[in-house]
PDB file of N, CA and C in Angstrom:
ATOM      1  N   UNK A   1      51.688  22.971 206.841  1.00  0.00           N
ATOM      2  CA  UNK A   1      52.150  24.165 207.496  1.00  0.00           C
ATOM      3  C   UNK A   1      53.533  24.494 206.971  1.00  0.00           C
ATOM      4  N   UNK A   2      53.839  26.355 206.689  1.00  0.00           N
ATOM      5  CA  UNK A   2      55.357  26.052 205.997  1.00  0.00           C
ATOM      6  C   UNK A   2      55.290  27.499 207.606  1.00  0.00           C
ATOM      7  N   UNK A   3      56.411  27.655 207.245  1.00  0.00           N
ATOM      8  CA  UNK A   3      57.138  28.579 208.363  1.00  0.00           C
ATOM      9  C   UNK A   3      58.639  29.057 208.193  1.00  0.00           C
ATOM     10  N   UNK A   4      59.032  30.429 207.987  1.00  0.00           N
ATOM     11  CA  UNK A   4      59.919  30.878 207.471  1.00  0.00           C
ATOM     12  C   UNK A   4      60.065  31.894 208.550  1.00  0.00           C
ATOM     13  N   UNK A   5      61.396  31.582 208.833  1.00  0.00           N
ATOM     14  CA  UNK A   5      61.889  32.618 210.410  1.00  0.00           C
ATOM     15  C   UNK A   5      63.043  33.101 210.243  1.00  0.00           C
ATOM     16  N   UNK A   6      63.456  34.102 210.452  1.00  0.00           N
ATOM     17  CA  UNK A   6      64.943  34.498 210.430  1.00  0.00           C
ATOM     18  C   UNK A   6      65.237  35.220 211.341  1.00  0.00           C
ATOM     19  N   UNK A   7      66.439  34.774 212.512  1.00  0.00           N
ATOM     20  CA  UNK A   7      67.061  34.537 213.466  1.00  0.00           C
ATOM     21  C   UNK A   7      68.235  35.964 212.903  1.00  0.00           C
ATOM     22  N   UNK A   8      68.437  37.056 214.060  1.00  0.00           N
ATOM     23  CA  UNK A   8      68.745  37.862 214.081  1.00  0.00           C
ATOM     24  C   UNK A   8      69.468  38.278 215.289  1.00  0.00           C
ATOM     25  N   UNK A   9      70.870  37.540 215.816  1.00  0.00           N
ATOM     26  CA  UNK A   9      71.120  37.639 217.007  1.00  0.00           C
ATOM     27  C   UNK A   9      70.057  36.306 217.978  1.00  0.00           C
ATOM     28  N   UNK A  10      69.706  35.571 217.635  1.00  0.00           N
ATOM     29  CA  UNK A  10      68.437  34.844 218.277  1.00  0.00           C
ATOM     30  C   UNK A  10      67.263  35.534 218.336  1.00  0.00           C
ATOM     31  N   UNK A  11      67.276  36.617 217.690  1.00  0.00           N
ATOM     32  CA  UNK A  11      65.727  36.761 217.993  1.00  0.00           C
ATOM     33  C   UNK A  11      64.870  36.460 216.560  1.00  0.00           C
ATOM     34  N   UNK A  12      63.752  36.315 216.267  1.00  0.00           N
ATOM     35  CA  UNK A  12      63.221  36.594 215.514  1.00  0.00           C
ATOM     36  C   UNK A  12      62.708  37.612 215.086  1.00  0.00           C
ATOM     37  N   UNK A  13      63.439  37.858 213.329  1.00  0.00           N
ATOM     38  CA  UNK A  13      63.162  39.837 213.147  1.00  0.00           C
ATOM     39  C   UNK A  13      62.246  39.373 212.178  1.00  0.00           C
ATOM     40  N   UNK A  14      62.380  38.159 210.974  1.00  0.00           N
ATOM     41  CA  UNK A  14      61.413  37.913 210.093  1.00  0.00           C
ATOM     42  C   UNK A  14      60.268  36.847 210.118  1.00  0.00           C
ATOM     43  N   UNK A  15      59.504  36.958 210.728  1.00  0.00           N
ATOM     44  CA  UNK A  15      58.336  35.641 210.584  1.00  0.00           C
ATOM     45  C   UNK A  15      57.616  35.396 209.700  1.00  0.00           C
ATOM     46  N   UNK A  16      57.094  34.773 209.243  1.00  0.00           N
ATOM     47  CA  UNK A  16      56.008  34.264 208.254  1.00  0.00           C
ATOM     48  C   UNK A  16      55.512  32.466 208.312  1.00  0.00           C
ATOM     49  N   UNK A  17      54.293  32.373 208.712  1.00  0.00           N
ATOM     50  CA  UNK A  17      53.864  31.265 209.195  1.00  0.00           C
ATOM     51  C   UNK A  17      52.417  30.854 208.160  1.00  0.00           C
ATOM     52  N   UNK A  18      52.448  29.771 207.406  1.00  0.00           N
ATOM     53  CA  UNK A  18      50.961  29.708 206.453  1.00  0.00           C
ATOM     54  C   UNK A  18      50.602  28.322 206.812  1.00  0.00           C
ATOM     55  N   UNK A  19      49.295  28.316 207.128  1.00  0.00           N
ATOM     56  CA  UNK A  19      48.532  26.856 207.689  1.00  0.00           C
ATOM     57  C   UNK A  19      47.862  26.181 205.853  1.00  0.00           C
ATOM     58  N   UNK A  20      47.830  24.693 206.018  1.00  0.00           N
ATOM     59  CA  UNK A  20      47.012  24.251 204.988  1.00  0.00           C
ATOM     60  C   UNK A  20      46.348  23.564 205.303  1.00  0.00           C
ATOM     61  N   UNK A  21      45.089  22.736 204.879  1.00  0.00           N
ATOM     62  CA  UNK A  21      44.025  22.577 205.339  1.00  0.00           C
ATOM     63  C   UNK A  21      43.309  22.191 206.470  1.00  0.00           C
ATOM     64  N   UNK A  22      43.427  23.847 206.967  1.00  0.00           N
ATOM     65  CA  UNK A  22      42.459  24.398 208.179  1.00  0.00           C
ATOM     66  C   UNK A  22      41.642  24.917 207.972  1.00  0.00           C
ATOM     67  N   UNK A  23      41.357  25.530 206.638  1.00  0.00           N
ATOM     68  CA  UNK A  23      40.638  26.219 206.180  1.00  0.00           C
ATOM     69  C   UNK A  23      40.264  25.697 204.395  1.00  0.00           C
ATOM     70  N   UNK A  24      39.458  26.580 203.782  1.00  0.00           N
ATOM     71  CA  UNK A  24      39.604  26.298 202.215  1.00  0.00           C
ATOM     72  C   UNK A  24      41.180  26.866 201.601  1.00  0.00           C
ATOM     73  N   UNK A  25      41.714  27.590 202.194  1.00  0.00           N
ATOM     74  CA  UNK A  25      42.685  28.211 201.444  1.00  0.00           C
ATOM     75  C   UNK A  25      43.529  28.333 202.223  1.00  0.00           C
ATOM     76  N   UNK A  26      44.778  28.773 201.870  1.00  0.00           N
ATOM     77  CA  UNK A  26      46.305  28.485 202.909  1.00  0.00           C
ATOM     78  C   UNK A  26      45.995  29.764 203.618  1.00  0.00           C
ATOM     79  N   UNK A  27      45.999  29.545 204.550  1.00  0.00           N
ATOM     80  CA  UNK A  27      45.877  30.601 205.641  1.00  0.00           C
ATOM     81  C   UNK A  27      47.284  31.105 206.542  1.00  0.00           C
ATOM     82  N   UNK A  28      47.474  32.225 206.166  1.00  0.00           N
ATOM     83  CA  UNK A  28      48.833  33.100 207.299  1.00  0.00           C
ATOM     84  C   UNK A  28      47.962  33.170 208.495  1.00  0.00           C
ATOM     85  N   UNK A  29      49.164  32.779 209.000  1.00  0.00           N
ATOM     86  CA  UNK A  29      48.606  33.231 210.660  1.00  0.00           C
ATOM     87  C   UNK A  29      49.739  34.412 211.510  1.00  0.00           C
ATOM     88  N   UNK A  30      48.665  35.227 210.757  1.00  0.00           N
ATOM     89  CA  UNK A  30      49.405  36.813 211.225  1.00  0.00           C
ATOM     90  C   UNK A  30      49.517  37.221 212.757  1.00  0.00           C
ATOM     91  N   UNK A  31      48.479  36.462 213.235  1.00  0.00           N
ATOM     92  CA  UNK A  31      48.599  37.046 215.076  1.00  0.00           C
ATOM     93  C   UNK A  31      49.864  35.642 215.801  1.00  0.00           C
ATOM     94  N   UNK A  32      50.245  34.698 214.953  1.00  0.00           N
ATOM     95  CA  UNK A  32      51.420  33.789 215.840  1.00  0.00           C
ATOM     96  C   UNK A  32      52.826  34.357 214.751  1.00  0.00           C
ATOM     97  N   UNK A  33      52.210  34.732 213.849  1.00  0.00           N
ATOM     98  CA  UNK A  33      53.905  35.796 213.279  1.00  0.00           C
ATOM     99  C   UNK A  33      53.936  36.998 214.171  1.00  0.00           C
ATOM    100  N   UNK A  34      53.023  37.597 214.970  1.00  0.00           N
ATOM    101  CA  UNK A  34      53.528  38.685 215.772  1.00  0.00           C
ATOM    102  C   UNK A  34      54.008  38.310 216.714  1.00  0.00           C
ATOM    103  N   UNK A  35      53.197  37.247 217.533  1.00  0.00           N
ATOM    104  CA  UNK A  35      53.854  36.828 218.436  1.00  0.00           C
ATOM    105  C   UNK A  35      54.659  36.717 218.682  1.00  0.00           C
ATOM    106  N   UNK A  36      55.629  36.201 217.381  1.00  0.00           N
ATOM    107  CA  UNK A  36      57.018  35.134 217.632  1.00  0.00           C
ATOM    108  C   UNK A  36      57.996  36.491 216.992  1.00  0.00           C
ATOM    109  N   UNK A  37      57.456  37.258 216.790  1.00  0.00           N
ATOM    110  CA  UNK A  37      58.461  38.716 215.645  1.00  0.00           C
ATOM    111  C   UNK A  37      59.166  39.496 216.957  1.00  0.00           C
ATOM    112  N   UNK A  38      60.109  39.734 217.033  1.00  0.00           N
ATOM    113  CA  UNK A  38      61.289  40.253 218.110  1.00  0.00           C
ATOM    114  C   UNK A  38      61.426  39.598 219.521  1.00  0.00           C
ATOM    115  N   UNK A  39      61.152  38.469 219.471  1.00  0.00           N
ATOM    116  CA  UNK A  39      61.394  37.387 220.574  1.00  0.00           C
ATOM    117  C   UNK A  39      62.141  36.109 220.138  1.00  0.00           C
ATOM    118  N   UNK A  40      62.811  35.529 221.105  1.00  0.00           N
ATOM    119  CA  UNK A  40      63.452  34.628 221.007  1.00  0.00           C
ATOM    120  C   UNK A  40      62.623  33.062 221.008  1.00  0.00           C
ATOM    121  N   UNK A  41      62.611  32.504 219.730  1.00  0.00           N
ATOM    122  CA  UNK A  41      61.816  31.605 219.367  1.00  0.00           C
ATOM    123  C   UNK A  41      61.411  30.441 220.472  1.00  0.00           C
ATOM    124  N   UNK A  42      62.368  29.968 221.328  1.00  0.00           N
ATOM    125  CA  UNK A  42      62.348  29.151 222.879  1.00  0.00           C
ATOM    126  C   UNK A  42      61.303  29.182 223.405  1.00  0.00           C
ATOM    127  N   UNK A  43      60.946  30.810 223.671  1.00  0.00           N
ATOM    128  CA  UNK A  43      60.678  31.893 224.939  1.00  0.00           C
ATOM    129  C   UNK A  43      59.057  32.052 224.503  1.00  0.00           C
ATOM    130  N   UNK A  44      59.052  31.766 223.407  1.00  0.00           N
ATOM    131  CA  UNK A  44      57.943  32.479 222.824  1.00  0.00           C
ATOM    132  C   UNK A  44      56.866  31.494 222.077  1.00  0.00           C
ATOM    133  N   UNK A  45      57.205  30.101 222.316  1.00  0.00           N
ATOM    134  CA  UNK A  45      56.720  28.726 221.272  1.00  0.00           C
ATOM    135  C   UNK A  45      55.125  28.834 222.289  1.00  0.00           C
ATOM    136  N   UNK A  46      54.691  28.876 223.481  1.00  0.00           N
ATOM    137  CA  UNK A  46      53.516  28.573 224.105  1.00  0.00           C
ATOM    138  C   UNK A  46      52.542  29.592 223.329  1.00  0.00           C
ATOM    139  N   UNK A  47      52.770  30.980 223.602  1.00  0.00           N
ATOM    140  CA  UNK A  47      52.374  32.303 222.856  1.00  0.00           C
ATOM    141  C   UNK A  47      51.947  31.939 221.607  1.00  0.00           C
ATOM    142  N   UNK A  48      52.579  31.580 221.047  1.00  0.00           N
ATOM    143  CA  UNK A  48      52.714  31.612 219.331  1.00  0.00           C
ATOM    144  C   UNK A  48      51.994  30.180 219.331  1.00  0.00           C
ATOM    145  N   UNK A  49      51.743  29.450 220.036  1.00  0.00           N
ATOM    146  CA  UNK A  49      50.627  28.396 219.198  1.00  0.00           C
ATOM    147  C   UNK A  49      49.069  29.144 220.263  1.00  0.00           C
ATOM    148  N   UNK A  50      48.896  29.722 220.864  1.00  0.00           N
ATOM    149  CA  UNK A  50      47.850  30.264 220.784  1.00  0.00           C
ATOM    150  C   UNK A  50      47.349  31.241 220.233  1.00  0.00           C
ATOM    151  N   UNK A  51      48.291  31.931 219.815  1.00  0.00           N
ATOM    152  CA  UNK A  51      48.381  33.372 218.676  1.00  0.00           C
ATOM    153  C   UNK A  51      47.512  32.499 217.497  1.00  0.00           C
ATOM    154  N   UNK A  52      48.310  31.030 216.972  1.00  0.00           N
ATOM    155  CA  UNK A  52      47.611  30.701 216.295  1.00  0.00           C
ATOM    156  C   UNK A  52      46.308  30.239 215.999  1.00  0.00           C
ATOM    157  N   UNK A  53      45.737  30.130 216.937  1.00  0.00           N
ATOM    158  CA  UNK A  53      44.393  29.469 216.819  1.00  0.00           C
ATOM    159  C   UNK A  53      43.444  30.747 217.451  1.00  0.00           C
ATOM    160  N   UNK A  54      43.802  31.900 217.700  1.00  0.00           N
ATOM    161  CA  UNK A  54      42.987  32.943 218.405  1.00  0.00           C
ATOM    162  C   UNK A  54      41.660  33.235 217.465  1.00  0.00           C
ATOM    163  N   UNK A  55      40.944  32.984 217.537  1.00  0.00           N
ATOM    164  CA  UNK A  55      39.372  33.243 216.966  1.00  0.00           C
ATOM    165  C   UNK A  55      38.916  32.383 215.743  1.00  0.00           C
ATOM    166  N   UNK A  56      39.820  30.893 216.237  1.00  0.00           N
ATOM    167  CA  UNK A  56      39.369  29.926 215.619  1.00  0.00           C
ATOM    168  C   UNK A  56      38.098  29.914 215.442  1.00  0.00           C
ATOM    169  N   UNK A  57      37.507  29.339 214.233  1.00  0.00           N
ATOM    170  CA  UNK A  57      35.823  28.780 214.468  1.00  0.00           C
ATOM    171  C   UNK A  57      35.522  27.751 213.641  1.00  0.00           C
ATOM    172  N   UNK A  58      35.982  26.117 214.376  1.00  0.00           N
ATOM    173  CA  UNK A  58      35.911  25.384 213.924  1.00  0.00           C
ATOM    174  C   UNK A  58      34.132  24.797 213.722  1.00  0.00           C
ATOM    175  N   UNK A  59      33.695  24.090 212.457  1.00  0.00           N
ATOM    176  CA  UNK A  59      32.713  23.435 212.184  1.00  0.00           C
ATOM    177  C   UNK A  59      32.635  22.790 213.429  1.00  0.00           C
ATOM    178  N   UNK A  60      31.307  21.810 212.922  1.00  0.00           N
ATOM    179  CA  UNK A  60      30.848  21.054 214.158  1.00  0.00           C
ATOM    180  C   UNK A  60      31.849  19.603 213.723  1.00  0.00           C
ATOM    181  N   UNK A  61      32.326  19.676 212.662  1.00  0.00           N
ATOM    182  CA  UNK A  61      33.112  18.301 212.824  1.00  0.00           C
ATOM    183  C   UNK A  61      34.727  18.205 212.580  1.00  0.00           C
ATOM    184  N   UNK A  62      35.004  19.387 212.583  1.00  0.00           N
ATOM    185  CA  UNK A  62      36.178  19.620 212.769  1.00  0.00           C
ATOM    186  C   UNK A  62      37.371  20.534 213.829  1.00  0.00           C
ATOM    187  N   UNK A  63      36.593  20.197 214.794  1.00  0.00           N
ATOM    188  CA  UNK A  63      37.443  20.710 216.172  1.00  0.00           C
ATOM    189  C   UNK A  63      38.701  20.568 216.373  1.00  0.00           C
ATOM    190  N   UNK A  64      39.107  19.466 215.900  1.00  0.00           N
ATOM    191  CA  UNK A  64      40.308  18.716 216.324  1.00  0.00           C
ATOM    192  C   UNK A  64      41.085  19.782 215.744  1.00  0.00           C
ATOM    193  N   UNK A  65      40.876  20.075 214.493  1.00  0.00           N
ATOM    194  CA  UNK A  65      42.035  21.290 213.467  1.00  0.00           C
ATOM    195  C   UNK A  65      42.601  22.320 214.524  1.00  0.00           C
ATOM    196  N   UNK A  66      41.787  22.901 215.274  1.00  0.00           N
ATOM    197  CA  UNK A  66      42.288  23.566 216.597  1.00  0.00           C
ATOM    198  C   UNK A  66      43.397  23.344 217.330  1.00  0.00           C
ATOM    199  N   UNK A  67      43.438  22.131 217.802  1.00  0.00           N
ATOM    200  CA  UNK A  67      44.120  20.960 218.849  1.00  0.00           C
ATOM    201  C   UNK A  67      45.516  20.604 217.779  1.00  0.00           C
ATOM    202  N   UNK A  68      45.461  20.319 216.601  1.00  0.00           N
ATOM    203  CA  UNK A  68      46.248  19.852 215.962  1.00  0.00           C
ATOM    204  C   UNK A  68      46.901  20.930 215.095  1.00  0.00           C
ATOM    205  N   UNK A  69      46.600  22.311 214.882  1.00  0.00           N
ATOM    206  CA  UNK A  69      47.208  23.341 214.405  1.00  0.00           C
ATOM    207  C   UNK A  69      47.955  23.876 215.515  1.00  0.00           C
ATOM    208  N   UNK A  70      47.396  23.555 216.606  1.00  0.00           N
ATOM    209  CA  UNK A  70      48.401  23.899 217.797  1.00  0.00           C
ATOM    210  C   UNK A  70      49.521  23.032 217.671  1.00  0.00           C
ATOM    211  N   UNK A  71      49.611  21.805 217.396  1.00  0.00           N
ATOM    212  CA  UNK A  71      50.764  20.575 217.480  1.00  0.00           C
ATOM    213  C   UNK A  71      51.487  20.951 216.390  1.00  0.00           C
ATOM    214  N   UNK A  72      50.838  21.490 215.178  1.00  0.00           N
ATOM    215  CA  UNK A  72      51.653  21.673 214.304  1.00  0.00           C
ATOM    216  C   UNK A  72      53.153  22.754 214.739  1.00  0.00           C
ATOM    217  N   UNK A  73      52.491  23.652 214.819  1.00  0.00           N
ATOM    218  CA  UNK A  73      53.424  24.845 215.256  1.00  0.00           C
ATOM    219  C   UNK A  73      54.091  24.575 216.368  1.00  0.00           C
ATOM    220  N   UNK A  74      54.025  23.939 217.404  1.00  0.00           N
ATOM    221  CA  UNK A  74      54.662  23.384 218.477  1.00  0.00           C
ATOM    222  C   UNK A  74      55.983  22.755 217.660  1.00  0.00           C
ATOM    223  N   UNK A  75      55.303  21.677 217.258  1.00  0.00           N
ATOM    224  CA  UNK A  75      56.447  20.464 216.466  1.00  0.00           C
ATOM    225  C   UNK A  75      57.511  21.716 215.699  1.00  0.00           C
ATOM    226  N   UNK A  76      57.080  22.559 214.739  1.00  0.00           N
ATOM    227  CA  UNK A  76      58.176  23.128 213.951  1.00  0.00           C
ATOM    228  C   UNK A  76      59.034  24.487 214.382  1.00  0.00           C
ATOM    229  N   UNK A  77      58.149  24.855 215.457  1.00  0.00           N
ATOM    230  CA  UNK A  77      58.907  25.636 216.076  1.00  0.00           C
ATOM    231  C   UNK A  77      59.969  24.665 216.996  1.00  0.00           C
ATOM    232  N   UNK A  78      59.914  24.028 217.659  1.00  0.00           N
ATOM    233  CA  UNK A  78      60.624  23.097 218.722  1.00  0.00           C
ATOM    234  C   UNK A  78      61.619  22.487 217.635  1.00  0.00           C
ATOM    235  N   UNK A  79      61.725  22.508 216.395  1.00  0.00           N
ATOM    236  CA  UNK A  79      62.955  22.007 215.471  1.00  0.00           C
ATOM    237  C   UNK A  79      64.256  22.474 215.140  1.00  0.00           C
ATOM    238  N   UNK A  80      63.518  24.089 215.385  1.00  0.00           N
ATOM    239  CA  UNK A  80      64.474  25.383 215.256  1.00  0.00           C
ATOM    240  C   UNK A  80      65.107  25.871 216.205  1.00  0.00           C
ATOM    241  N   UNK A  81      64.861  24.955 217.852  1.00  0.00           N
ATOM    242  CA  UNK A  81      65.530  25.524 218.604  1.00  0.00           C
ATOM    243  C   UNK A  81      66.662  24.500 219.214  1.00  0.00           C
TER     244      UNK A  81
END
């Protein structure tokens, strides 16, 4: 997971968030960059890991990627604050 934020007064004006293997290919996760885009990163960390996983569709043997793409973004957002 990389994640590139820029803090604007505390808020977040620039997001950009890309997952790696959750998928075949690095995946942006455009609905937890909206989330977290003109809010204060704190305020906004619960939002933004469900933003991320919104219309997940994990295989039958890989569920966990769900559960653990959530931890991801938890963990690196919670670094920045």
């Amino acid at each position: 997971m990389a994640a590139i934020i820029t803090n604007k007064n505390d808020i977040a004006s620039d997001v950009r968030i890309v997952f790696g293997g959750v998928a075949p290919f690095p995946l942006r996760a455009t609905g937890a960059e909206a989330a977290l885009k003109g809010k204060k990163v704190r305020e906004a960390v619960s939002r933004v890991c469900q933003a991320a996983v919104e219309g997940a569709q994990p295989l039958s043997n890989n569920g966990y990627k769900v559960k653990a793409t959530k931890g991801l973004i938890e963990d690196a957002l919670s670094s920045l604050v």
